[in-house]
C-alpha atoms as a PDB file:
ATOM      1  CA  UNK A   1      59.643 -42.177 -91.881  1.00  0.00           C
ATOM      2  CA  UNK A   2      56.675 -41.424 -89.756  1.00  0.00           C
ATOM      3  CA  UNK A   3      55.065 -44.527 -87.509  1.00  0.00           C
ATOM      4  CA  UNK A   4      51.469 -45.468 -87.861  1.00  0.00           C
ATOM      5  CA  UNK A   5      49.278 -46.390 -84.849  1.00  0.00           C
ATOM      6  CA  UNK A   6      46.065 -47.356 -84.794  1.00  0.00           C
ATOM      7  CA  UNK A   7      43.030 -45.229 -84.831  1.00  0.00           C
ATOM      8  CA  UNK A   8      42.896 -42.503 -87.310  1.00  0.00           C
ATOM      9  CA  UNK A   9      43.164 -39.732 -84.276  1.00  0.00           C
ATOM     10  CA  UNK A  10      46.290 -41.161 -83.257  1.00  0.00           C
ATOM     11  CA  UNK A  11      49.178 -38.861 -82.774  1.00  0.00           C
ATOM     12  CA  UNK A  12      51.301 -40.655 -85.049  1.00  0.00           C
ATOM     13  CA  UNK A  13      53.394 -37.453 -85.944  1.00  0.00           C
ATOM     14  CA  UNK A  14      54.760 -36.400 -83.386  1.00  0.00           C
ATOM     15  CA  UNK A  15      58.449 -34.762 -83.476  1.00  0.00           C
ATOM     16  CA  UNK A  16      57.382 -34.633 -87.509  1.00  0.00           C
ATOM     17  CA  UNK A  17      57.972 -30.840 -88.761  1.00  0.00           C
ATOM     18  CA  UNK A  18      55.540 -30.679 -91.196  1.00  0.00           C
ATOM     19  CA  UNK A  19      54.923 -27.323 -93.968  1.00  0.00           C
ATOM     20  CA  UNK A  20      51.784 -26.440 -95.383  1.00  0.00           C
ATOM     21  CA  UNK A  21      51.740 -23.824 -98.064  1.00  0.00           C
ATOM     22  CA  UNK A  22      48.881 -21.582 -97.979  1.00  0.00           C
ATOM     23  CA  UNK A  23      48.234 -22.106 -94.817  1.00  0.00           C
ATOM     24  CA  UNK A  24      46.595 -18.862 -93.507  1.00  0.00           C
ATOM     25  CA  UNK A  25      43.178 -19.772 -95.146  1.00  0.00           C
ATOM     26  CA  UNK A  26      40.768 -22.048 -96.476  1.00  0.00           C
ATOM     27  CA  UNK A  27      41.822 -26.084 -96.906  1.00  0.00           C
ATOM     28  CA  UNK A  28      44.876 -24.649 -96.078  1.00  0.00           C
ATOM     29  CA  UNK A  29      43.569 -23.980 -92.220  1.00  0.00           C
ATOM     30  CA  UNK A  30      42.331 -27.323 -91.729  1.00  0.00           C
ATOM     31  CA  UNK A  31      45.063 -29.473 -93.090  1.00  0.00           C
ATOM     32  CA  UNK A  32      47.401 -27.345 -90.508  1.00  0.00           C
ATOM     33  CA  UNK A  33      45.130 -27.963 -87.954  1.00  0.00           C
ATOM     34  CA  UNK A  34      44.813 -32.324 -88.789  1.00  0.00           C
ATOM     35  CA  UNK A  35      48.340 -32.098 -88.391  1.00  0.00           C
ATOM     36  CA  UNK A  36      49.494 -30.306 -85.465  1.00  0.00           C
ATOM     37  CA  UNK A  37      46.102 -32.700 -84.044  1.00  0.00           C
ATOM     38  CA  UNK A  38      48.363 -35.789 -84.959  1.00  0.00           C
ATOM     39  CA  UNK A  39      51.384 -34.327 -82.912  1.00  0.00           C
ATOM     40  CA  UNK A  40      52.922 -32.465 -85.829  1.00  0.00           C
ATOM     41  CA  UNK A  41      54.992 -29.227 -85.234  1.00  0.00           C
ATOM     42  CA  UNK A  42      53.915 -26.961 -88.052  1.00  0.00           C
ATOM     43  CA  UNK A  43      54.834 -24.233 -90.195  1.00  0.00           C
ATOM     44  CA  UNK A  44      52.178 -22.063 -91.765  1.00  0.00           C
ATOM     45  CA  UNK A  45      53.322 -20.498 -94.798  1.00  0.00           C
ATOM     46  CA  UNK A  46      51.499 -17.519 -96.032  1.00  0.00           C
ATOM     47  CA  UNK A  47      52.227 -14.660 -98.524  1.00  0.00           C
ATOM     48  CA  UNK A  48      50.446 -11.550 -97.727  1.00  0.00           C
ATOM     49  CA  UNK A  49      47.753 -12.873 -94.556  1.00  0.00           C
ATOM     50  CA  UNK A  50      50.408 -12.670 -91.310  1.00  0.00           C
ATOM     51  CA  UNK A  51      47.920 -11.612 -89.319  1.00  0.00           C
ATOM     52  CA  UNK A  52      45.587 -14.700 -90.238  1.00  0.00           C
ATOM     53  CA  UNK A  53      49.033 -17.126 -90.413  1.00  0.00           C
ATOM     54  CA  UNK A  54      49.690 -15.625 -86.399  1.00  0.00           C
ATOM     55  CA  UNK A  55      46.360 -16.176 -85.228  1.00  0.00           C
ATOM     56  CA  UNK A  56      46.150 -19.895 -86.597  1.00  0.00           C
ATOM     57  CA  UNK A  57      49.719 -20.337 -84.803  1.00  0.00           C
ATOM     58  CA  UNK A  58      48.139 -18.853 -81.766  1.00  0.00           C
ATOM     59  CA  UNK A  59      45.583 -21.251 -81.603  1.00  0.00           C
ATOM     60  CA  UNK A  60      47.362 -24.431 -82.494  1.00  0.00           C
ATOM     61  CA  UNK A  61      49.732 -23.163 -79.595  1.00  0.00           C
ATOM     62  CA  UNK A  62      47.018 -22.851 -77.302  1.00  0.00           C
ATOM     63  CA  UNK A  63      45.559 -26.335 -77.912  1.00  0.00           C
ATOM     64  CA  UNK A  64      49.752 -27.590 -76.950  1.00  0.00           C
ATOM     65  CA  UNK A  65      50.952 -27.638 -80.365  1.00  0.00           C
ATOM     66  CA  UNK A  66      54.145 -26.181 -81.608  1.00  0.00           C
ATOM     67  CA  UNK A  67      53.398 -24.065 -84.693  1.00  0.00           C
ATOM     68  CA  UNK A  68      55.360 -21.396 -86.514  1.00  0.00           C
ATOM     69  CA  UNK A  69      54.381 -19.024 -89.120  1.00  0.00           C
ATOM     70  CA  UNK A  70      56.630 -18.508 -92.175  1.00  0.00           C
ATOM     71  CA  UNK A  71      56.033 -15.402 -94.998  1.00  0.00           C
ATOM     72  CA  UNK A  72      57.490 -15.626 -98.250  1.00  0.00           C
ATOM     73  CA  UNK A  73      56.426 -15.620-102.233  1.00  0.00           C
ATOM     74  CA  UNK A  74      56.519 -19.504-103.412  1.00  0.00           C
ATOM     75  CA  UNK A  75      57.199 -18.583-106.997  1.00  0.00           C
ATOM     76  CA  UNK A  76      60.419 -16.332-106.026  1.00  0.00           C
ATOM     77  CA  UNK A  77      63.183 -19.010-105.765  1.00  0.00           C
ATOM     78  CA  UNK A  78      65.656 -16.843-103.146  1.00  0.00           C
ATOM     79  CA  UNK A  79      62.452 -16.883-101.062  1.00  0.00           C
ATOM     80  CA  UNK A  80      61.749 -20.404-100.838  1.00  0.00           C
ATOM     81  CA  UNK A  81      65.389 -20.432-100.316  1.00  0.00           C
ATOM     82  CA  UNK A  82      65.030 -18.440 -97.456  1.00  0.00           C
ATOM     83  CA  UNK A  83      61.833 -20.273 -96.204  1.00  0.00           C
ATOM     84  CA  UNK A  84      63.213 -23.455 -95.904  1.00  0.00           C
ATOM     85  CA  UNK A  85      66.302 -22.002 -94.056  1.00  0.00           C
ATOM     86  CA  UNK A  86      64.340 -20.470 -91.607  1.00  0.00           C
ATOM     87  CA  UNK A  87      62.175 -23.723 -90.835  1.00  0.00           C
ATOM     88  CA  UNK A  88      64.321 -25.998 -90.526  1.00  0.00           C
ATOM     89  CA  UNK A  89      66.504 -23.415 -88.348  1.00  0.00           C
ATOM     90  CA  UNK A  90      63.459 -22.982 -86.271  1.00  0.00           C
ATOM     91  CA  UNK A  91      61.307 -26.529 -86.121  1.00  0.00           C
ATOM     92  CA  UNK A  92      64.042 -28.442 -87.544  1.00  0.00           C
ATOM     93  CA  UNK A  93      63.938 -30.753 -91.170  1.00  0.00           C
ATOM     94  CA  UNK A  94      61.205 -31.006 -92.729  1.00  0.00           C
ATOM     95  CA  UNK A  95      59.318 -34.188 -92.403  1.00  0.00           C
ATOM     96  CA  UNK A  96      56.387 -33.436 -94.582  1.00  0.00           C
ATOM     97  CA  UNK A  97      55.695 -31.141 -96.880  1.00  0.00           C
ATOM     98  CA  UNK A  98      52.248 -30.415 -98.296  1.00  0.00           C
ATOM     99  CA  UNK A  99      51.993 -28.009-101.528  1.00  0.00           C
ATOM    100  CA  UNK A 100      49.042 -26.713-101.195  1.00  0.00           C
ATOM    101  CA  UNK A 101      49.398 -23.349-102.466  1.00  0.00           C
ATOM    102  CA  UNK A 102      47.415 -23.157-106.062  1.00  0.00           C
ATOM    103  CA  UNK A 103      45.553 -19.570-107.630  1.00  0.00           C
ATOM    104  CA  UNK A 104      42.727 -19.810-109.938  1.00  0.00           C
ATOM    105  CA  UNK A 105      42.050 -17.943-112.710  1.00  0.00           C
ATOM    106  CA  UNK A 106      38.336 -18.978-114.182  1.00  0.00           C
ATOM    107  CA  UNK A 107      38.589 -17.255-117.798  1.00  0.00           C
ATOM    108  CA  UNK A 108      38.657 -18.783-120.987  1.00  0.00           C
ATOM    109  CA  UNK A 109      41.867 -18.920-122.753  1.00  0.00           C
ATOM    110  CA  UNK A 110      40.587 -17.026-125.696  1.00  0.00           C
ATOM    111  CA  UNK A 111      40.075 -14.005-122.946  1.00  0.00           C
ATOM    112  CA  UNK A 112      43.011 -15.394-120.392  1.00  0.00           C
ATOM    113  CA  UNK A 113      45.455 -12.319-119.968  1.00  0.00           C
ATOM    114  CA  UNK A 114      48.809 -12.993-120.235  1.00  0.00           C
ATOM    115  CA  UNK A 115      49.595 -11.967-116.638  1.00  0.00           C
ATOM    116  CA  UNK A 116      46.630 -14.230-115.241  1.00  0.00           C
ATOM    117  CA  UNK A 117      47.949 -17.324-117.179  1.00  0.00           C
ATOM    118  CA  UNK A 118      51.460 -16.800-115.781  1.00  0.00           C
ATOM    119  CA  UNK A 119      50.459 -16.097-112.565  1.00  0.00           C
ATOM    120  CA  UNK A 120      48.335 -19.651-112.189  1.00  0.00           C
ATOM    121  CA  UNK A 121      50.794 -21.410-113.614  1.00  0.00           C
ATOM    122  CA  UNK A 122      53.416 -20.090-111.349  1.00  0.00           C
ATOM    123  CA  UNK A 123      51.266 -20.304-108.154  1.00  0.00           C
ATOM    124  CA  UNK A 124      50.505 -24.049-108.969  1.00  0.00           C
ATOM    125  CA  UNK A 125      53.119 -25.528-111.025  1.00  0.00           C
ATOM    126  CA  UNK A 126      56.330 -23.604-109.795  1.00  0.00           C
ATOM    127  CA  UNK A 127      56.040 -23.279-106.729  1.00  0.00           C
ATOM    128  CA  UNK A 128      55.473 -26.708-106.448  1.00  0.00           C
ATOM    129  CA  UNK A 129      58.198 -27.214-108.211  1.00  0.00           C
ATOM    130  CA  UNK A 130      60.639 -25.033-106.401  1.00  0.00           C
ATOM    131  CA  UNK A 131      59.523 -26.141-102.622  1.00  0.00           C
ATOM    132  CA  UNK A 132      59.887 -30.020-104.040  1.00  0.00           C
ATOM    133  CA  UNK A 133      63.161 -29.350-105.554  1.00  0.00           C
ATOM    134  CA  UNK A 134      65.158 -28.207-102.368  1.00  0.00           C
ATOM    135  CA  UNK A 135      63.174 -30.133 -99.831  1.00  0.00           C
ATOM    136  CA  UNK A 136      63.280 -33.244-101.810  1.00  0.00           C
ATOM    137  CA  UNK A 137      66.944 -32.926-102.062  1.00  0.00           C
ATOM    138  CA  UNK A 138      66.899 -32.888 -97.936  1.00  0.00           C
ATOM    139  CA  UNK A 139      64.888 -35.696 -97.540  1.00  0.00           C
ATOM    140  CA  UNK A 140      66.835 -37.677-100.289  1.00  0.00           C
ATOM    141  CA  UNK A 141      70.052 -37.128 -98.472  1.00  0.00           C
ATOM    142  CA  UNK A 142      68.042 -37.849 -95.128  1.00  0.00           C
ATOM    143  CA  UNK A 143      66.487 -41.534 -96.958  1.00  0.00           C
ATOM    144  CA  UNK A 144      62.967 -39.884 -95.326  1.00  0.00           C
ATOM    145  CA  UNK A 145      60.029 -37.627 -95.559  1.00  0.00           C
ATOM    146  CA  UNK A 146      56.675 -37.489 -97.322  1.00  0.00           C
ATOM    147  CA  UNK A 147      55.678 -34.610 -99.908  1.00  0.00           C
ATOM    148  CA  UNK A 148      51.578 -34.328-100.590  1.00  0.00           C
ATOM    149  CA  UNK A 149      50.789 -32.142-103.136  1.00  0.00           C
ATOM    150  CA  UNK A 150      47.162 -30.740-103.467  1.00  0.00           C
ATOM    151  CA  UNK A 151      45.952 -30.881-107.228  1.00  0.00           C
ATOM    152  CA  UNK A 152      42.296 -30.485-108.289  1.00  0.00           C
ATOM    153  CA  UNK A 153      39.632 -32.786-110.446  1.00  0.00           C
ATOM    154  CA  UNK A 154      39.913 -29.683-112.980  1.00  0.00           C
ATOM    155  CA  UNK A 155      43.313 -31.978-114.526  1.00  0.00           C
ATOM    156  CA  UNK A 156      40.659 -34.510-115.814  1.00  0.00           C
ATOM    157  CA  UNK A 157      37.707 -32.735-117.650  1.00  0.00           C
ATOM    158  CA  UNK A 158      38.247 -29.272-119.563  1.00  0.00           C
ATOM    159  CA  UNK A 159      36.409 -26.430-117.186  1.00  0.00           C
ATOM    160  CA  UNK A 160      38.206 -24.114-115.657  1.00  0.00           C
ATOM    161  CA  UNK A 161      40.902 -23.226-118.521  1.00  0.00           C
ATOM    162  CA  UNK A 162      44.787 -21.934-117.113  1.00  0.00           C
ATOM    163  CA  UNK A 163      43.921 -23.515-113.694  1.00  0.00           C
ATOM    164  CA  UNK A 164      43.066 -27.315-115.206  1.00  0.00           C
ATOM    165  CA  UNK A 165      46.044 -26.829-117.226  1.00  0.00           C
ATOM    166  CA  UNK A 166      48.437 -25.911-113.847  1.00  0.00           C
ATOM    167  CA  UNK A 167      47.036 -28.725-112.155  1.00  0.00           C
ATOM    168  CA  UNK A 168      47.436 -31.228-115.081  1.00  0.00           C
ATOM    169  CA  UNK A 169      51.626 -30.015-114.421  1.00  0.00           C
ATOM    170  CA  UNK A 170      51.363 -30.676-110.618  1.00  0.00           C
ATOM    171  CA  UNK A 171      49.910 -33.939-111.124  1.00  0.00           C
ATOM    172  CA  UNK A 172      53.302 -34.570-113.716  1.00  0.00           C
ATOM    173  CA  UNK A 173      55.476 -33.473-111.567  1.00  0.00           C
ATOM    174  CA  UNK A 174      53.786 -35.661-108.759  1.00  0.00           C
ATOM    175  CA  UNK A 175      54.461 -38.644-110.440  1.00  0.00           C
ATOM    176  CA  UNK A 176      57.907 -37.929-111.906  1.00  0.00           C
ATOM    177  CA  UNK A 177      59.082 -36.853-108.598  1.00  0.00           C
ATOM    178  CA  UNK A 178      58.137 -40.244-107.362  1.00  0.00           C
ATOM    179  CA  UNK A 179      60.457 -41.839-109.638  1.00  0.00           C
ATOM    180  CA  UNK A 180      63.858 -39.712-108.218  1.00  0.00           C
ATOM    181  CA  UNK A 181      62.769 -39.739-104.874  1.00  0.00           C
ATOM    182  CA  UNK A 182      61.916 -43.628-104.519  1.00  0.00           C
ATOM    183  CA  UNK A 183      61.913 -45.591-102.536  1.00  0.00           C
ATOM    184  CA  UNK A 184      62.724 -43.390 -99.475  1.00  0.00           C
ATOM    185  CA  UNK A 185      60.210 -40.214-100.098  1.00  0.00           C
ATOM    186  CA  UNK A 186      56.238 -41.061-101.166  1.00  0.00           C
ATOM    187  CA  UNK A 187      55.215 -38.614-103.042  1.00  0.00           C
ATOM    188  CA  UNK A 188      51.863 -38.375-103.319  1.00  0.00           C
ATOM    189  CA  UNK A 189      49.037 -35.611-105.083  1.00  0.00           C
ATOM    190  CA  UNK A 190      45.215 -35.405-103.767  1.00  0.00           C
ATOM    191  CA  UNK A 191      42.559 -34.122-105.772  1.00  0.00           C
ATOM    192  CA  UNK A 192      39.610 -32.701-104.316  1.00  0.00           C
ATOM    193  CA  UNK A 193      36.721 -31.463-106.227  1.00  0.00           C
ATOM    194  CA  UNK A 194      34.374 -28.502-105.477  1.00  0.00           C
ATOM    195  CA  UNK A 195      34.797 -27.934-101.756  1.00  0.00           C
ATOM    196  CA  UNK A 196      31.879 -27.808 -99.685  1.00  0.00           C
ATOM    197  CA  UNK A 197      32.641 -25.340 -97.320  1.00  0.00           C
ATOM    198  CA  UNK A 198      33.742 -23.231 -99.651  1.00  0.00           C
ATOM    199  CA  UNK A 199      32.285 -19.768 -98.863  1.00  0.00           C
ATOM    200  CA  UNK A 200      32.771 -18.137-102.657  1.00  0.00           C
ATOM    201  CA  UNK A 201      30.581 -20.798-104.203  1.00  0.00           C
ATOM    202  CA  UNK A 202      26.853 -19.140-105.607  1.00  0.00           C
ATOM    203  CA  UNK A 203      24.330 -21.791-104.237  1.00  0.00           C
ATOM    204  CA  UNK A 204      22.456 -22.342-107.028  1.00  0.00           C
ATOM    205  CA  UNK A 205      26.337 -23.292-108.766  1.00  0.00           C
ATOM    206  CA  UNK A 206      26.513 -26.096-105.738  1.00  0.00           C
ATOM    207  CA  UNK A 207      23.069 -27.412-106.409  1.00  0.00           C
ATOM    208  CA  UNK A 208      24.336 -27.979-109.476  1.00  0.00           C
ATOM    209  CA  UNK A 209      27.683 -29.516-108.861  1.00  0.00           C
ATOM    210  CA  UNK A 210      25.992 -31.721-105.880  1.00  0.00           C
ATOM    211  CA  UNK A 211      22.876 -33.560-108.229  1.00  0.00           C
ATOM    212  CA  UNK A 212      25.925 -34.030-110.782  1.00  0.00           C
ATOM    213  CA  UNK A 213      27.777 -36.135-108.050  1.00  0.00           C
ATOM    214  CA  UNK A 214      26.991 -39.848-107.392  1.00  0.00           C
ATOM    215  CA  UNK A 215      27.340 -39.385-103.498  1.00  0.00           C
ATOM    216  CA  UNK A 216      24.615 -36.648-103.659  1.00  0.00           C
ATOM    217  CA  UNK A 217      27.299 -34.349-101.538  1.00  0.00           C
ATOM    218  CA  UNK A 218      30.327 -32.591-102.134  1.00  0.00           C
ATOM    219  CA  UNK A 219      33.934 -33.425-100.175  1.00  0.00           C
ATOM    220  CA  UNK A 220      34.819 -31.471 -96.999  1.00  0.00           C
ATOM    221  CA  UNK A 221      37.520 -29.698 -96.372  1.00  0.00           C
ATOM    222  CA  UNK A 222      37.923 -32.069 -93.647  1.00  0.00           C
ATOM    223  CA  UNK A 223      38.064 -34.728 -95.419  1.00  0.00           C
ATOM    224  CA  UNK A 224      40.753 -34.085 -97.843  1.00  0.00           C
ATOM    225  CA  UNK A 225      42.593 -32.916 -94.448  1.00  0.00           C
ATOM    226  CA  UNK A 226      41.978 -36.380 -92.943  1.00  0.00           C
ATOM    227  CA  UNK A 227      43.492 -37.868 -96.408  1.00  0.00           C
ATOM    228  CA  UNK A 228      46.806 -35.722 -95.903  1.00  0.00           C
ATOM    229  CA  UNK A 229      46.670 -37.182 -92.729  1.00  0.00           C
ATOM    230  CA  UNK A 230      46.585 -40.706 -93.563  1.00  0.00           C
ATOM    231  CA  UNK A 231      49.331 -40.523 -96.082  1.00  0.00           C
ATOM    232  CA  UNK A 232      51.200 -39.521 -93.810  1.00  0.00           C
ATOM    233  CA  UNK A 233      51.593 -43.227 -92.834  1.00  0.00           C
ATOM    234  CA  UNK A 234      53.202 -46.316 -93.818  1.00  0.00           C
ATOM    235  CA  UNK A 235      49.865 -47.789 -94.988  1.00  0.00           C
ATOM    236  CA  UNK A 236      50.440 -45.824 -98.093  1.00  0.00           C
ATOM    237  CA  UNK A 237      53.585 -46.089 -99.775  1.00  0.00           C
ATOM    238  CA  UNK A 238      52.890 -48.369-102.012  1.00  0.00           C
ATOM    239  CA  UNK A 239      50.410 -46.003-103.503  1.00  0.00           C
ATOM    240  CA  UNK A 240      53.181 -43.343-104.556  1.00  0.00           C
ATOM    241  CA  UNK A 241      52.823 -41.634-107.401  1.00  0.00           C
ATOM    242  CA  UNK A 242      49.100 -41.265-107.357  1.00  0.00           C
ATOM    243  CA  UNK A 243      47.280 -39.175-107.420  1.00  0.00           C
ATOM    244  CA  UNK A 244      43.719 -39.797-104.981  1.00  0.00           C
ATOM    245  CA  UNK A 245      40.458 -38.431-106.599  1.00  0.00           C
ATOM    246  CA  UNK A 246      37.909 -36.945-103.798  1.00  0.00           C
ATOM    247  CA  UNK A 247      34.914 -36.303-105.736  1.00  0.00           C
ATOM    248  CA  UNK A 248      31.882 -38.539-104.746  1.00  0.00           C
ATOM    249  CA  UNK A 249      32.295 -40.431-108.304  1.00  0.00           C
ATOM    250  CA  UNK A 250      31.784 -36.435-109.651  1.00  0.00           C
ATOM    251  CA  UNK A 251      34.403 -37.039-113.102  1.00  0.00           C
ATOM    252  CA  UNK A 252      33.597 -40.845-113.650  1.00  0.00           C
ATOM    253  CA  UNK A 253      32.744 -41.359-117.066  1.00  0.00           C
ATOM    254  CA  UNK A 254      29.041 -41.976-118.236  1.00  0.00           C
ATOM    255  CA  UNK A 255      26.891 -43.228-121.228  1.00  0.00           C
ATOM    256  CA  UNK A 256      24.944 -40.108-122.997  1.00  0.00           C
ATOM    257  CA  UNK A 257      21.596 -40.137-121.033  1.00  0.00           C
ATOM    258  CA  UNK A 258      22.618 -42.144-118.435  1.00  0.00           C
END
């Protein structure tokens, strides 16, 4: 199990070998970068970006980490197969792994094509599924290991139609993985909300989206980085199961009017 020190900054995974799914962009980026930061040797998964997976690698290299990149199709269960061998061959068992891979598909079910719905549901909920599955059986057998998976606020309100729906299964399976991998493997799901530095967002949409939230701001990708971090410790494992809400107090519940 990973050591804590003190100081949030503090290399406190160091000899971990930790995977990050999607790795090659977005939240994806910065959670690899937290984590080689905290002494972890990484593997950047990507699909189809190698030549944005290498150059993150590059850099985390540069800066003294150890960091790998890995290709391969999360939803194609020979390939995880595959991935898995080839990390652990390379960077050794996996300490960590953080599911972070998850497509959206904005279109109303009564328009959703059949393709689009399968292909959400696959990105989020299978893969998840699939990576889980055989590296949960590893860190069973090993009594160790942490698995973070990366849901979304869309599993509590009804906006964003296929994708709420795939995040809704990884928060399930988040919770019911707990309860076969206890008490040696946390498992553990954060969900951000609308990401600030998120580059596709219309302005006027974030405007929006920011006077809706309590905290007047949105959540950083940083942020929910730091968060992966921090569960990466002892200080949270008596929080498995849960799933952590990062939304400035967006999805509370309020009175009509108020």
């Amino acid at each position: 199990m990973p050591t804590t020190q003190s100081g949030s900054n503090a290399p406190h995974l160091t000899g971990q070998t930790c995977l990050v799914t999607g790795a090659s962009r977005g939240l994806g980026v910065t959670v690899a970068r937290r984590l080689a930061q905290a002494g972890a040797h990484v593997a950047v998964h990507y699909r189809q970006a190698e030549a944005a997976a290498g150059a993150l690698c590059d850099e985390l290299t540069a800066a003294g980490a150890v960091a790998l990149p890995f290709q391969a199709d999360l939803c194609d269960a020979q390939a995880v197969d595959r991935l898995t061998a080839a990390d652990t061959s390379q960077l050794g068992a996996i300490d960590v792994l953080v599911n972070n891979v998850g497509p959206n598909v904005d279109t109303p079910f009564l328009d959703l094509a059949l393709d689009d719905f399968d292909g959400v549901m696959a990105g989020n909920v299978r893969a998840t599924f699939l990576l889980s599955q055989i590296i949960g059986r590893s860190m069973r057998d090993r009594r160790t290991g942490r698995i973070i998976n990366i849901a979304a606020t869309d599993y509590r309100h009804r906006s964003h139609a296929v994708y709420g729906l795939a995040k809704s299964g990884v928060v399930y399976l988040t919770e019911a993985l707990e309860l076969e991998l206890a008490p040696s493997t946390p498992v553990l799901a954060i969900a951000p909300d609308l990401i600030a530095d998120n580059e596709e967002m219309a302005p006027d949409f974030v405007a929006r989206a920011v006077a809706a939230t309590p905290m007047r701001r949105l959540v950083t990708r940083a942020e929910v980085a730091e968060m992966v971090c921090l569960l990466c410790t002892p200080l949270f494992d008596m929080m498995t199961g849960q799933t952590l809400v990062m939304d400035g107090g967006r999805s509370l519940p309020r009175m009509a009017g108020a």
